[in-house]
Protein backbone atom coordinates (compact mmCIF):
# COMPACT_ATOMS: atom_id res chain seq x y z
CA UNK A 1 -12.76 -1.58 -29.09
CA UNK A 2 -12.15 1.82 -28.00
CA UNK A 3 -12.53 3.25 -31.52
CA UNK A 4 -16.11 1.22 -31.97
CA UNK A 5 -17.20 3.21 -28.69
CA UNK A 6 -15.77 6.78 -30.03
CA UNK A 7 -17.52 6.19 -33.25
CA UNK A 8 -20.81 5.25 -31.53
CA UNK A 9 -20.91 8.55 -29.21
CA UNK A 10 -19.90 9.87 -32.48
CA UNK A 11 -22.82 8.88 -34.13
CA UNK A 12 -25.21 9.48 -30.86
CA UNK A 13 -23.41 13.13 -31.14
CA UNK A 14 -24.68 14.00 -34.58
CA UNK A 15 -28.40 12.63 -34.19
CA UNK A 16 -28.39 15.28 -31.36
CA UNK A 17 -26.57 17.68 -33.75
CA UNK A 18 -29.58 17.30 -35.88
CA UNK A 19 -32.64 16.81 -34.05
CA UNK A 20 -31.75 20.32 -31.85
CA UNK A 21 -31.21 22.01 -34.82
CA UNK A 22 -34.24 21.19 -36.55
CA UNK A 23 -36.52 22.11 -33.51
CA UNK A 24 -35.11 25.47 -33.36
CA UNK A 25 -37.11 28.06 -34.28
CA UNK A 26 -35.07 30.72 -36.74
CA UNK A 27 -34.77 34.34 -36.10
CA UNK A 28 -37.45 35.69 -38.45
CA UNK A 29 -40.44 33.29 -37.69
CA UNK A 30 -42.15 35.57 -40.35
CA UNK A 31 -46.44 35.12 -40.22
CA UNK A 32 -46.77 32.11 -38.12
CA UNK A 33 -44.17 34.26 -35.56
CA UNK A 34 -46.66 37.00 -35.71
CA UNK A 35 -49.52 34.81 -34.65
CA UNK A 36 -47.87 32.55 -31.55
CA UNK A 37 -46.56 36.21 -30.82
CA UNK A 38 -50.02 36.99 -29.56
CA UNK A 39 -50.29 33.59 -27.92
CA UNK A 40 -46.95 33.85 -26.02
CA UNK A 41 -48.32 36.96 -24.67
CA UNK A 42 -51.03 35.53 -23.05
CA UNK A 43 -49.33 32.09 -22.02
CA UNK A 44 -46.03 33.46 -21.05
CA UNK A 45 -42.70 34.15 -22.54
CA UNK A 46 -40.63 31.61 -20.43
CA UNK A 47 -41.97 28.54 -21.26
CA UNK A 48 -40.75 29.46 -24.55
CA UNK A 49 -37.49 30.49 -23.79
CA UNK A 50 -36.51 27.67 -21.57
CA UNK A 51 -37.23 25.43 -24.53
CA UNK A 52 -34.87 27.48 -26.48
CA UNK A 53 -32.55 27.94 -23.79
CA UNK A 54 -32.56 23.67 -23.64
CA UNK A 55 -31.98 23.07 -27.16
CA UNK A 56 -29.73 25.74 -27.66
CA UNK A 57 -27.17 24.22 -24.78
CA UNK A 58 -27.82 20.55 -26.60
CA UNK A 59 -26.76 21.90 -29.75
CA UNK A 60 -23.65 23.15 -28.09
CA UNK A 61 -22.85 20.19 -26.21
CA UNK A 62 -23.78 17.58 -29.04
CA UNK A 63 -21.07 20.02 -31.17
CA UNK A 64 -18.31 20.02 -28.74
CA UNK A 65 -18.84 15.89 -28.55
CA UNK A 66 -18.81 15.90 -31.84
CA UNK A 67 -15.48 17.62 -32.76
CA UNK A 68 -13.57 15.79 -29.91
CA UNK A 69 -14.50 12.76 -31.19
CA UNK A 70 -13.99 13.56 -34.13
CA UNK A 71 -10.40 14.72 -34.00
CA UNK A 72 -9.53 11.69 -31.64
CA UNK A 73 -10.90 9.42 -34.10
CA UNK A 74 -8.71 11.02 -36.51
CA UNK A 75 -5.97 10.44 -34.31
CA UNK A 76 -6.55 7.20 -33.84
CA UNK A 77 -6.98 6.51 -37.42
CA UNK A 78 -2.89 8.03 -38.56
CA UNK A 79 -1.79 5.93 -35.66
């Protein structure tokens, strides 16, 4: 029972894992950078970087679930 739950928060975890790393935008946004550049100039830099700030705390949360689960399931699992 308790092992069906860890794997399910587990899984939960890693579709997090994913989906915040795929909507973050990388360092080097290259040409299409250089043209929302002039847009975030004229709408505001912190709706931008709230959005960042937001998935960049879900990527670190969905990792730390992640790894605890994943070293209790391993736990579990040489039990």
């Amino acid at each position: 029972m308790g092992k069906t739950v860890l794997m399910i928060i587990q899984v939960i975890a890693s579709l997090i894992l994913i989906a915040s790393i795929l909507l973050q935008s990388g360092k080097s946004a290259g040409l299409s950078g250089s043209i929302a550049g002039g847009a975030e100039q004229l709408m505001g830099k912190h709706k931008g970087r709230s959005y960042e700030t937001l998935l960049s705390k879900a990527t670190t949360v969905g990792a730390v679930v992640f790894i605890i689960t994943s070293v209790v399931l391993v736990y579990i699992q040489k039990q």
